[in-house]
C-alpha atoms as a PDB file:
ATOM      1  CA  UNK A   1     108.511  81.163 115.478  1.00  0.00           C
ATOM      2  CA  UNK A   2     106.184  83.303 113.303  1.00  0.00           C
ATOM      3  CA  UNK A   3     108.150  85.651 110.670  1.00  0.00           C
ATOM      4  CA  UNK A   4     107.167  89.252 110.966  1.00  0.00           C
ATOM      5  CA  UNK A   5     106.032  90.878 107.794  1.00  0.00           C
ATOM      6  CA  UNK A   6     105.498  94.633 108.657  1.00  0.00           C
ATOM      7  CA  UNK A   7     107.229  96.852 111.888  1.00  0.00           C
ATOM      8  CA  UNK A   8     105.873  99.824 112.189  1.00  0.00           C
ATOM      9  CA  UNK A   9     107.662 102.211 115.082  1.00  0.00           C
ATOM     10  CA  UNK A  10     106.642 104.975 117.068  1.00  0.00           C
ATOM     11  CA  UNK A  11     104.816 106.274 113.748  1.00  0.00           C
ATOM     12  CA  UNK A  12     103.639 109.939 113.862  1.00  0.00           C
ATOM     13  CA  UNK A  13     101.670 111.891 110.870  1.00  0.00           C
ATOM     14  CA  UNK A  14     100.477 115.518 110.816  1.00  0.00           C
ATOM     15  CA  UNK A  15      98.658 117.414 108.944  1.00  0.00           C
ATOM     16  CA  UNK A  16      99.910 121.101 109.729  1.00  0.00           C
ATOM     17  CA  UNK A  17      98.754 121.763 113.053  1.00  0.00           C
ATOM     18  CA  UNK A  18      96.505 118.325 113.563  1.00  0.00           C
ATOM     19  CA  UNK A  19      98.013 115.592 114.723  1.00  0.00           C
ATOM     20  CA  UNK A  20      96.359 112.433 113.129  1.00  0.00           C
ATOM     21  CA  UNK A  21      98.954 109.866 114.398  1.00  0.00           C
ATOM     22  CA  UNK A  22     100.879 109.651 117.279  1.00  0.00           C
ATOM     23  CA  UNK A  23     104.059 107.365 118.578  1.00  0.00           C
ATOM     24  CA  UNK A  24     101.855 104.650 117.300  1.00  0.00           C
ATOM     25  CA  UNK A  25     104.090 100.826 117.370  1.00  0.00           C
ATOM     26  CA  UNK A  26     102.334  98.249 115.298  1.00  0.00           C
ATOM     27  CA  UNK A  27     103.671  94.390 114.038  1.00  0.00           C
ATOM     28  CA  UNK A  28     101.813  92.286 112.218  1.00  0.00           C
ATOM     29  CA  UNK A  29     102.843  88.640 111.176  1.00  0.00           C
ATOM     30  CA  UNK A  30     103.395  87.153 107.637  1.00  0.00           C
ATOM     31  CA  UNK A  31     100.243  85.698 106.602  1.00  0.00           C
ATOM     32  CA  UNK A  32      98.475  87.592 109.998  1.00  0.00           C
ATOM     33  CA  UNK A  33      95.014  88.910 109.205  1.00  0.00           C
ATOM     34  CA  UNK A  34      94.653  92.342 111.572  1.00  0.00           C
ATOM     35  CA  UNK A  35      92.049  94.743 112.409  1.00  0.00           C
ATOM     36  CA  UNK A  36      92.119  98.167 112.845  1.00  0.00           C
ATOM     37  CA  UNK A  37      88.972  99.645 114.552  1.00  0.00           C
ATOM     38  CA  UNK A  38      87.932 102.681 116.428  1.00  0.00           C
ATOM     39  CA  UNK A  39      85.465 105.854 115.524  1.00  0.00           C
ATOM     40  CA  UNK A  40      85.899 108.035 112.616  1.00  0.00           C
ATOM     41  CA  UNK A  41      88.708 110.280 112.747  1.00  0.00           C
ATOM     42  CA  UNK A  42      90.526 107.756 115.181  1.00  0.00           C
ATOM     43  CA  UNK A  43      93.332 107.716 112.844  1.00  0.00           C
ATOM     44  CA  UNK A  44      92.746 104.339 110.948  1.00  0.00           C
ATOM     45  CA  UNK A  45      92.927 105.494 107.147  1.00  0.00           C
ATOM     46  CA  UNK A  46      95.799 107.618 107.621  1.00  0.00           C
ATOM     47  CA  UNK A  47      97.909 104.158 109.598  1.00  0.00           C
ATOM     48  CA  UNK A  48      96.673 102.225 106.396  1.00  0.00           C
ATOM     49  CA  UNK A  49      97.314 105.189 103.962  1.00  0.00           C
ATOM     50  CA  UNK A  50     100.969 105.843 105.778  1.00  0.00           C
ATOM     51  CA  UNK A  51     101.845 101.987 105.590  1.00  0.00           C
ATOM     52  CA  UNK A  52     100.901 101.444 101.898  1.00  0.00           C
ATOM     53  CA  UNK A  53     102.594 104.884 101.402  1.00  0.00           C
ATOM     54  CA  UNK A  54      99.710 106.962 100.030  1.00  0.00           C
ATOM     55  CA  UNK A  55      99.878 109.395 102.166  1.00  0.00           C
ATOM     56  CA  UNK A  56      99.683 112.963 100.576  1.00  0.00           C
ATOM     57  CA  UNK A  57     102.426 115.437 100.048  1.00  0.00           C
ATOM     58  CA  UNK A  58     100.747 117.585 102.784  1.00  0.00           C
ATOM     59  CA  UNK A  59     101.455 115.550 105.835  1.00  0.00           C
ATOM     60  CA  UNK A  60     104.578 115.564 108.091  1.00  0.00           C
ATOM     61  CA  UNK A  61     105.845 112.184 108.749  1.00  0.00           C
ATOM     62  CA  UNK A  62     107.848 110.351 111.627  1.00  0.00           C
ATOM     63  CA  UNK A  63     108.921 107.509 112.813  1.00  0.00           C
ATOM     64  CA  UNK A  64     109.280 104.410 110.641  1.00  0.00           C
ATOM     65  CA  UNK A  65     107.725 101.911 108.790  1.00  0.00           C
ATOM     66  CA  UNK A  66     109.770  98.164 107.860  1.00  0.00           C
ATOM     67  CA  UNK A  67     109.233  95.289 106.107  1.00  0.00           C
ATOM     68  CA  UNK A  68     111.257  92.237 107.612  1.00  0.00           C
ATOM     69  CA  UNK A  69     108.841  89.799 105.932  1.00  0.00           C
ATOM     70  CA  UNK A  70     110.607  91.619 102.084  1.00  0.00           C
ATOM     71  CA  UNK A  71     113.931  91.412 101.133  1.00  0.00           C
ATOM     72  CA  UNK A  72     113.299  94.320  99.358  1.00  0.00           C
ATOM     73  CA  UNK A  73     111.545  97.996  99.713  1.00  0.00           C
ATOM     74  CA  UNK A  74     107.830  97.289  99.182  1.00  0.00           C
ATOM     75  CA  UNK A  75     106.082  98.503  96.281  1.00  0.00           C
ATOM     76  CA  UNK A  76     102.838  99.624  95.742  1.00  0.00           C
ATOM     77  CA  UNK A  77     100.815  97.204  93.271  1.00  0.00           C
ATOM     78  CA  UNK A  78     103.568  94.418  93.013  1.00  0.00           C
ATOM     79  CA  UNK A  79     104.024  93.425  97.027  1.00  0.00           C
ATOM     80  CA  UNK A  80     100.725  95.950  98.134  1.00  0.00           C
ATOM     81  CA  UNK A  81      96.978  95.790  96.947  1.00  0.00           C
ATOM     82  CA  UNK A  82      95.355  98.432  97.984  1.00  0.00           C
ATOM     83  CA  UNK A  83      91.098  97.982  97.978  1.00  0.00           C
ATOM     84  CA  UNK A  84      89.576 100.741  98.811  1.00  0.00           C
ATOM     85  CA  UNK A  85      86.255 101.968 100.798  1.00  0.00           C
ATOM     86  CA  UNK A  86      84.369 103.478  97.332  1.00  0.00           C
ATOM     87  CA  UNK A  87      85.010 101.387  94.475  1.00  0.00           C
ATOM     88  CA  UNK A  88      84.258 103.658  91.906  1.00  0.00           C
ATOM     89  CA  UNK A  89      86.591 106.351  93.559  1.00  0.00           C
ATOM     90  CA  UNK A  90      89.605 103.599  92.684  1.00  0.00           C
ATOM     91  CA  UNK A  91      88.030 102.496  89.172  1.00  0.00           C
ATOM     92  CA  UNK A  92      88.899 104.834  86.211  1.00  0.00           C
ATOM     93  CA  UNK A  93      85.476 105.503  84.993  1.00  0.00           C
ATOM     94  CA  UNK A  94      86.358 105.743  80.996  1.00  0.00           C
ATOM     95  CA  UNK A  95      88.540 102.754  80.993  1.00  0.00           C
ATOM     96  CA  UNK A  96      87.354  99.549  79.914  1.00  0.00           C
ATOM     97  CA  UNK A  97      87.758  96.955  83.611  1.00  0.00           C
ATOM     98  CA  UNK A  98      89.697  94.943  81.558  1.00  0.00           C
ATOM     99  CA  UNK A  99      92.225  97.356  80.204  1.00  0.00           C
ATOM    100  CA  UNK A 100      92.218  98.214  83.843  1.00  0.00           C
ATOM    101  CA  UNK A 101      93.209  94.859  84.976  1.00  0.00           C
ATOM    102  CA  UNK A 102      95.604  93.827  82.315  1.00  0.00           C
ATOM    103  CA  UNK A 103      97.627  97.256  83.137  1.00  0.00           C
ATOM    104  CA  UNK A 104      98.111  96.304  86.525  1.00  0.00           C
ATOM    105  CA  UNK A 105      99.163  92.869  85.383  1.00  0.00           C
ATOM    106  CA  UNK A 106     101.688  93.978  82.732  1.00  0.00           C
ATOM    107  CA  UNK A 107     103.661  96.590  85.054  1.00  0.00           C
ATOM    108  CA  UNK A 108     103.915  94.420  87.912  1.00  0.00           C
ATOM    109  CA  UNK A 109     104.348  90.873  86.069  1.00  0.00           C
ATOM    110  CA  UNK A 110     106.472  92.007  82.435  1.00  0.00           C
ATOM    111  CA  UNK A 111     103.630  90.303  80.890  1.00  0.00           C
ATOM    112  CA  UNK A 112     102.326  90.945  77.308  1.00  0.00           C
ATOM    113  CA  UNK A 113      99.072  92.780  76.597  1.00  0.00           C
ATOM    114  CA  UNK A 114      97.454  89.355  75.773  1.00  0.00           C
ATOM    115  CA  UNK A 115      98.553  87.270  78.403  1.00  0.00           C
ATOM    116  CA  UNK A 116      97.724  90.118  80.768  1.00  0.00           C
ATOM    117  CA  UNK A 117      94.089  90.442  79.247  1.00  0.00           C
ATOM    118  CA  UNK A 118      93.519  86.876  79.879  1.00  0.00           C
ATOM    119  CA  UNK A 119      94.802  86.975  83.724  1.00  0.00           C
ATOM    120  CA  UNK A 120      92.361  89.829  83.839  1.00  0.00           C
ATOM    121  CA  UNK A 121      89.644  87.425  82.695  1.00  0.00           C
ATOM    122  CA  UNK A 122      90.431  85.000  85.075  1.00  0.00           C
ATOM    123  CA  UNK A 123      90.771  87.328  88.098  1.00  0.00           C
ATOM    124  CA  UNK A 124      87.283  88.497  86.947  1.00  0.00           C
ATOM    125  CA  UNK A 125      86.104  85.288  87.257  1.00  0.00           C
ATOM    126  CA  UNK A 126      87.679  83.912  90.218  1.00  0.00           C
ATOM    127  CA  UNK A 127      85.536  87.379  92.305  1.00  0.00           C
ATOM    128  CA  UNK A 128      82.262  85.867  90.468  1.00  0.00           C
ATOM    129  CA  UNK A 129      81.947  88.317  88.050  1.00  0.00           C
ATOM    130  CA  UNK A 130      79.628  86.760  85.450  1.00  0.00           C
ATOM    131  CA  UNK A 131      80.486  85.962  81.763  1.00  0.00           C
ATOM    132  CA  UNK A 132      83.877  87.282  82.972  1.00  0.00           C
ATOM    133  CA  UNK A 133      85.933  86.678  79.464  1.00  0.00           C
ATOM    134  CA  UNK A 134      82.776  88.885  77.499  1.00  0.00           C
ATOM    135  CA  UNK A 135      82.792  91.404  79.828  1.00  0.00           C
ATOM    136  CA  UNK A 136      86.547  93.112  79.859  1.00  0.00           C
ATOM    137  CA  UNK A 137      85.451  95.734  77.432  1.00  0.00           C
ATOM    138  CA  UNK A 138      82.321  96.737  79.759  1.00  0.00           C
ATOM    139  CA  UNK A 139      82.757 100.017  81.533  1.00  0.00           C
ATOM    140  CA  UNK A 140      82.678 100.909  85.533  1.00  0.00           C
ATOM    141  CA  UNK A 141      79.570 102.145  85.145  1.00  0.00           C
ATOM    142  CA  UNK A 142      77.933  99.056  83.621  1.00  0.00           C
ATOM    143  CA  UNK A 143      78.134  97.522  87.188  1.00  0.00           C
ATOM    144  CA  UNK A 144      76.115  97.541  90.370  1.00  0.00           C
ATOM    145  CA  UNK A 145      78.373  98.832  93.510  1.00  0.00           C
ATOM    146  CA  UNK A 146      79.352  95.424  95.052  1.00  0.00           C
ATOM    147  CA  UNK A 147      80.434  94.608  91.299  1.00  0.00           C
ATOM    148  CA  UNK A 148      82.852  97.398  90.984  1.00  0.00           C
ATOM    149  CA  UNK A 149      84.080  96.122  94.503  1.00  0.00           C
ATOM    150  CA  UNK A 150      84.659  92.424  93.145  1.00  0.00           C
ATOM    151  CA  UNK A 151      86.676  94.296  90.099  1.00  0.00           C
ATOM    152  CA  UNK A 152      88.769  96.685  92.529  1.00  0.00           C
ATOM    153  CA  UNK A 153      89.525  93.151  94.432  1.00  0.00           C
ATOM    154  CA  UNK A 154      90.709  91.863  91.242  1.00  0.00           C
ATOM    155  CA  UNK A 155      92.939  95.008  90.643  1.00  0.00           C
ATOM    156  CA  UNK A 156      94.194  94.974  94.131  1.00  0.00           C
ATOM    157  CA  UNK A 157      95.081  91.518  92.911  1.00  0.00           C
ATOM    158  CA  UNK A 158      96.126  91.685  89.656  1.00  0.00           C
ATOM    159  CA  UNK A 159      99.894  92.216  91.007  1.00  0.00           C
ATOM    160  CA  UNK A 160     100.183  89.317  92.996  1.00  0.00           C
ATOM    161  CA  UNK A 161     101.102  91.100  96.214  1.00  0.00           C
ATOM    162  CA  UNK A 162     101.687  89.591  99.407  1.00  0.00           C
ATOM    163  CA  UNK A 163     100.359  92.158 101.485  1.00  0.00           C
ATOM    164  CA  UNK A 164      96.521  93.566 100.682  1.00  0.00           C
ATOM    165  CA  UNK A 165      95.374  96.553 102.400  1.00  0.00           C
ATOM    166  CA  UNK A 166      91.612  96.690 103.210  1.00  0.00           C
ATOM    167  CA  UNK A 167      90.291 100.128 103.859  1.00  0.00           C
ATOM    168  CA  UNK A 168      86.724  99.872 105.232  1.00  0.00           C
ATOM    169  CA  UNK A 169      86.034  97.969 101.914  1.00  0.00           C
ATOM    170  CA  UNK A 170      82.288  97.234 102.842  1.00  0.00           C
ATOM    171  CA  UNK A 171      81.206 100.538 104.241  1.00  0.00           C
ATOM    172  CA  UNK A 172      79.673 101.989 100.810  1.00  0.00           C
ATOM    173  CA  UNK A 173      77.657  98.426  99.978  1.00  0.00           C
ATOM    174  CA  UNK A 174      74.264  97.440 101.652  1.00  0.00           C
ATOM    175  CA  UNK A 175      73.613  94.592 104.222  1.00  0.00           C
ATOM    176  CA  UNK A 176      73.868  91.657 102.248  1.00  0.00           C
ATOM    177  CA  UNK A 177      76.337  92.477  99.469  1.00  0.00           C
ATOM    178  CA  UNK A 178      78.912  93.442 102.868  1.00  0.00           C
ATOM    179  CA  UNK A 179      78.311  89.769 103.777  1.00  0.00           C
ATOM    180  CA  UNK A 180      79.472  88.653 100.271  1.00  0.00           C
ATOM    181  CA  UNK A 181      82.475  91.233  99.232  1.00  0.00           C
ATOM    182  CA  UNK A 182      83.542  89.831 103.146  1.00  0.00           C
ATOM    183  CA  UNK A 183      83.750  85.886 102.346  1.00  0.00           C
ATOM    184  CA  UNK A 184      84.985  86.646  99.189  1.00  0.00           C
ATOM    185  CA  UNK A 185      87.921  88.899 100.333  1.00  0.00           C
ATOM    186  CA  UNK A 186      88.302  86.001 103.495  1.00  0.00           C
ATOM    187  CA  UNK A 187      88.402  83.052 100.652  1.00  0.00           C
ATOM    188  CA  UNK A 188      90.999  84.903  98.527  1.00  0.00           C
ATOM    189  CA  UNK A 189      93.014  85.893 101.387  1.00  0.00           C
ATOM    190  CA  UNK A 190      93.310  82.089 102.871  1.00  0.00           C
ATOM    191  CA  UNK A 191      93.451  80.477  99.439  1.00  0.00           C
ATOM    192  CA  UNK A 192      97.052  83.116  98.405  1.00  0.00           C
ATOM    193  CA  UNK A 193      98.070  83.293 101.951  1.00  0.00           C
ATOM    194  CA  UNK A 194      98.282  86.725 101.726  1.00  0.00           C
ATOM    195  CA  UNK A 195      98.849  88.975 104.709  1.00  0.00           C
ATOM    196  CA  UNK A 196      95.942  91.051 105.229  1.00  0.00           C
ATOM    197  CA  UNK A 197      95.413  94.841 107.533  1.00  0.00           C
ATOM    198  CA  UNK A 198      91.942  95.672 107.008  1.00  0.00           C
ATOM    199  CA  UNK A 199      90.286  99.164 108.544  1.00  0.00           C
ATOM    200  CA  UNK A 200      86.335  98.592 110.021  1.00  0.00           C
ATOM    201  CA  UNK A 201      84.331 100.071 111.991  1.00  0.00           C
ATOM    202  CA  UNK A 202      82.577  97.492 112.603  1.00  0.00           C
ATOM    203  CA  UNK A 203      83.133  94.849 115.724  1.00  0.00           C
ATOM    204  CA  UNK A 204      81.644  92.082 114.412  1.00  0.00           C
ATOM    205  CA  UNK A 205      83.782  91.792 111.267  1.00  0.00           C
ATOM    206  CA  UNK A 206      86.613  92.513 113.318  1.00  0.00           C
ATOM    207  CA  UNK A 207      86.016  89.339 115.374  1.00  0.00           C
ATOM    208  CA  UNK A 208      84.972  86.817 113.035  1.00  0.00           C
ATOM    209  CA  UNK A 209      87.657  87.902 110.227  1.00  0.00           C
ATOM    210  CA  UNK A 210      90.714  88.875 111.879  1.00  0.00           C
ATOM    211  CA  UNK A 211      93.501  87.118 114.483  1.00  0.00           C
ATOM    212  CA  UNK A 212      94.924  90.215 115.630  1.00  0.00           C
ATOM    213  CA  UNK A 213      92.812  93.462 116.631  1.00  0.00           C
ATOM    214  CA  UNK A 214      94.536  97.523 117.216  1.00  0.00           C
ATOM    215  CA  UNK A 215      92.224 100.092 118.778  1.00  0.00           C
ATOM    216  CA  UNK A 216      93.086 103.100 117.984  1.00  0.00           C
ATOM    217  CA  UNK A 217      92.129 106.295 120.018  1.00  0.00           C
ATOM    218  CA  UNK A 218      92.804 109.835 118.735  1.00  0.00           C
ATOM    219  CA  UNK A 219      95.832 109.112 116.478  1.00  0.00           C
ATOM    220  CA  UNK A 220      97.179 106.572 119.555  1.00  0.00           C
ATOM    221  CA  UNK A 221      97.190 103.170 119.572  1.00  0.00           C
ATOM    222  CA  UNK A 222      95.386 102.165 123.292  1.00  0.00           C
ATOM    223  CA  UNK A 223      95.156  98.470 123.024  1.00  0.00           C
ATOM    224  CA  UNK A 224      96.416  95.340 120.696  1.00  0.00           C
ATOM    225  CA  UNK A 225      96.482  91.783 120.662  1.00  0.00           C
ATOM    226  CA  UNK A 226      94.716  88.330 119.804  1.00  0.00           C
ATOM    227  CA  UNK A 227      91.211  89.107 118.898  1.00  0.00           C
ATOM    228  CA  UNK A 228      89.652  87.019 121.329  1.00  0.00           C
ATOM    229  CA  UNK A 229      91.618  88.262 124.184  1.00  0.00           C
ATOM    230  CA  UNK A 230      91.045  91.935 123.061  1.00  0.00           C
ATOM    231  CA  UNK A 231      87.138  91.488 122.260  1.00  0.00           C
ATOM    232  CA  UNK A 232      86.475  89.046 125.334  1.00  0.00           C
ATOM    233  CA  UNK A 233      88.920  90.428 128.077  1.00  0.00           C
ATOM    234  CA  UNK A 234      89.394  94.351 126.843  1.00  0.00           C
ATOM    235  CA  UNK A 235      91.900  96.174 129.420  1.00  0.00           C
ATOM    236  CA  UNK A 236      91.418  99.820 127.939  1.00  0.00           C
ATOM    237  CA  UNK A 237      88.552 101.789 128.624  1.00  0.00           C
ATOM    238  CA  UNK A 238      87.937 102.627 125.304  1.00  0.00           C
ATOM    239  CA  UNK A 239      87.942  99.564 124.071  1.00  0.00           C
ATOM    240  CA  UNK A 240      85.100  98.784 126.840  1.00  0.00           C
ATOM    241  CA  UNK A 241      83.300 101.671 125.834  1.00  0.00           C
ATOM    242  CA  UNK A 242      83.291 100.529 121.558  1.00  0.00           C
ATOM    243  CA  UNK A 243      82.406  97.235 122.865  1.00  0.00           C
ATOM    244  CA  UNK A 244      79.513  98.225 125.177  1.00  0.00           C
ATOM    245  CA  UNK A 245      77.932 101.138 123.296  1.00  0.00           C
ATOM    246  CA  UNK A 246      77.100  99.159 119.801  1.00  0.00           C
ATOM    247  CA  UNK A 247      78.748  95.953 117.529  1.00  0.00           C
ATOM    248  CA  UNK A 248      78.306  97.931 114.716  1.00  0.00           C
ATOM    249  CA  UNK A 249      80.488 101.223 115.175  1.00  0.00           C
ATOM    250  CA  UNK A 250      78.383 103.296 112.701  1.00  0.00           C
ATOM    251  CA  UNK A 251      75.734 102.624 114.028  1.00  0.00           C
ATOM    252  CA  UNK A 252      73.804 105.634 115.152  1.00  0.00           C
ATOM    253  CA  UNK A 253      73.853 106.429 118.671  1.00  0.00           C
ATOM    254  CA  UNK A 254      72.078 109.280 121.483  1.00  0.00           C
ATOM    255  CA  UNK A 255      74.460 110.353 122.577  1.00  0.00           C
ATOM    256  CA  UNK A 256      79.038 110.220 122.061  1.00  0.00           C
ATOM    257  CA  UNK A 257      81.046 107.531 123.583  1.00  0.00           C
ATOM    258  CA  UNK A 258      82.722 109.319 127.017  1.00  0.00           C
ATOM    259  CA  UNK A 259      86.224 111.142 126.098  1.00  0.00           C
ATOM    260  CA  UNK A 260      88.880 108.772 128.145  1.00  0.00           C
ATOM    261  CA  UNK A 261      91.494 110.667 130.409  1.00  0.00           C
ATOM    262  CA  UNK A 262      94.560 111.075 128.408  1.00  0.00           C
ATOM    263  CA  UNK A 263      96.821 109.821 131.130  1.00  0.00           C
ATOM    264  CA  UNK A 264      95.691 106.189 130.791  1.00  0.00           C
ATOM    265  CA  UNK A 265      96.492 106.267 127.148  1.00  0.00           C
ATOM    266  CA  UNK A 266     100.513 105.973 128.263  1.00  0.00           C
END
């Protein structure tokens, strides 16, 4: 029987008057790799936010959030990575990347500063960053956007979590260096067996990456499952309508996808 990592029940956020989640039930297996698509403002960053507890002071919570798969209460860094949609939102930009790295290392592993530098050299290396060792005193800014991805992968790393957090981590980068950040992540994920949510908008990546897929609808979850029954056989609506309009979800379109009845969201 697979051993679930994360339990998340009836989970509600708000900010003031807006609801952004709602009464949403999620479970995800250790070592599962799940999806969580729908259109913008569907609620998706605020379920990954909420789970890797990021959310801001300003929003009401509810409901709960467990980790059977820890014996102990999560913690951000150590057992979750975190890689985020704009890299150089998540890289400090007058920090040397290796400082960066090492930092992470040291608070998470009780490392030394040298040790940690040289993990930080290695975790450079092993996302293909060139000349890796020479290059922990370069700056953010020294670095083309699907570099400063491959670092914020390494710093998502650098605490040897078990569960990494993926929040539409391709969405900033152009056509072909998506393709690359996405086998990357996929070979790091297998090769640690690490348990991995990742946010998209896009179908495609949904279906070839992940084993589980949520569709979330207005703050509410509306469907969940195996990707292949979920993708091939949808039962919601909404689900139909993602599916038929476009692969790509940000892709532009004429015209909005039709608003579903609320009553077949229960």
């Amino acid at each position: 029987m697979t051993e679930t990592y994360l339990h998340v029940r009836n989970l509600g956020v708000n900010y003031g008057e807006t609801a952004a989640l709602q009464g949403v039930p999620l479970e995800l297996a250790k070592g599962g790799r799940l999806a969580v698509i729908g259109e913008s403002g569907s609620g998706k960053s605020t379920l990954a936010m909420a789970i890797a507890g990021l959310l801001p002071k300003s929003a009401r919570y509810e409901g709960s959030i467990e980790f059977p798969g820890l014996a102990h209460r999560p913690k951000l860094g150590k057992d979750i990575g975190v890689l985020f949609q704009d890299p150089s939102g998540s890289l400090d930009p007058v920090m040397k990347i290796g400082d960066q790295i090492a930092e992470v290392v040291m608070t998470h592993q009780g490392t030394g500063w040298i040790s940690a530098r040289v993990r930080a050299a290695e975790l450079l290396d092993r996302v293909h960053i060139p000349k890796a060792l020479s290059r922990l005193n370069s700056y953010p800014h020294e670095f083309s956007g699907g570099q400063k991805q491959r670092i914020a992968l390494a710093a998502a790393l650098a605490g040897n979590p078990s569960l990494l957090i993926a929040d539409e981590p391709t969405s900033a980068l152009d056509t072909v260096v998506q393709r690359h950040i996405v086998n990357l992540l996929d070979e790091l994920v297998r090769e640690s067996g690490l348990t991995l949510l990742f946010v998209t908008h896009d179908i495609a990546l949904a279906s070839e990456r992940a084993d589980q897929i949520a569709v979330l609808y207005k703050g509410r979850l509306v469907e969940t499952g195996a990707a292949a029954r979920v993708l091939g056989r949808p039962g919601h609506p909404y689900t139909k309508a993602l599916i038929g309009t476009h692969i790509s979800l940000d892709t532009p379109r004429r015209k909005r996808l039709a608003e579903i009845d609320t009553s077949e969201l229960q």
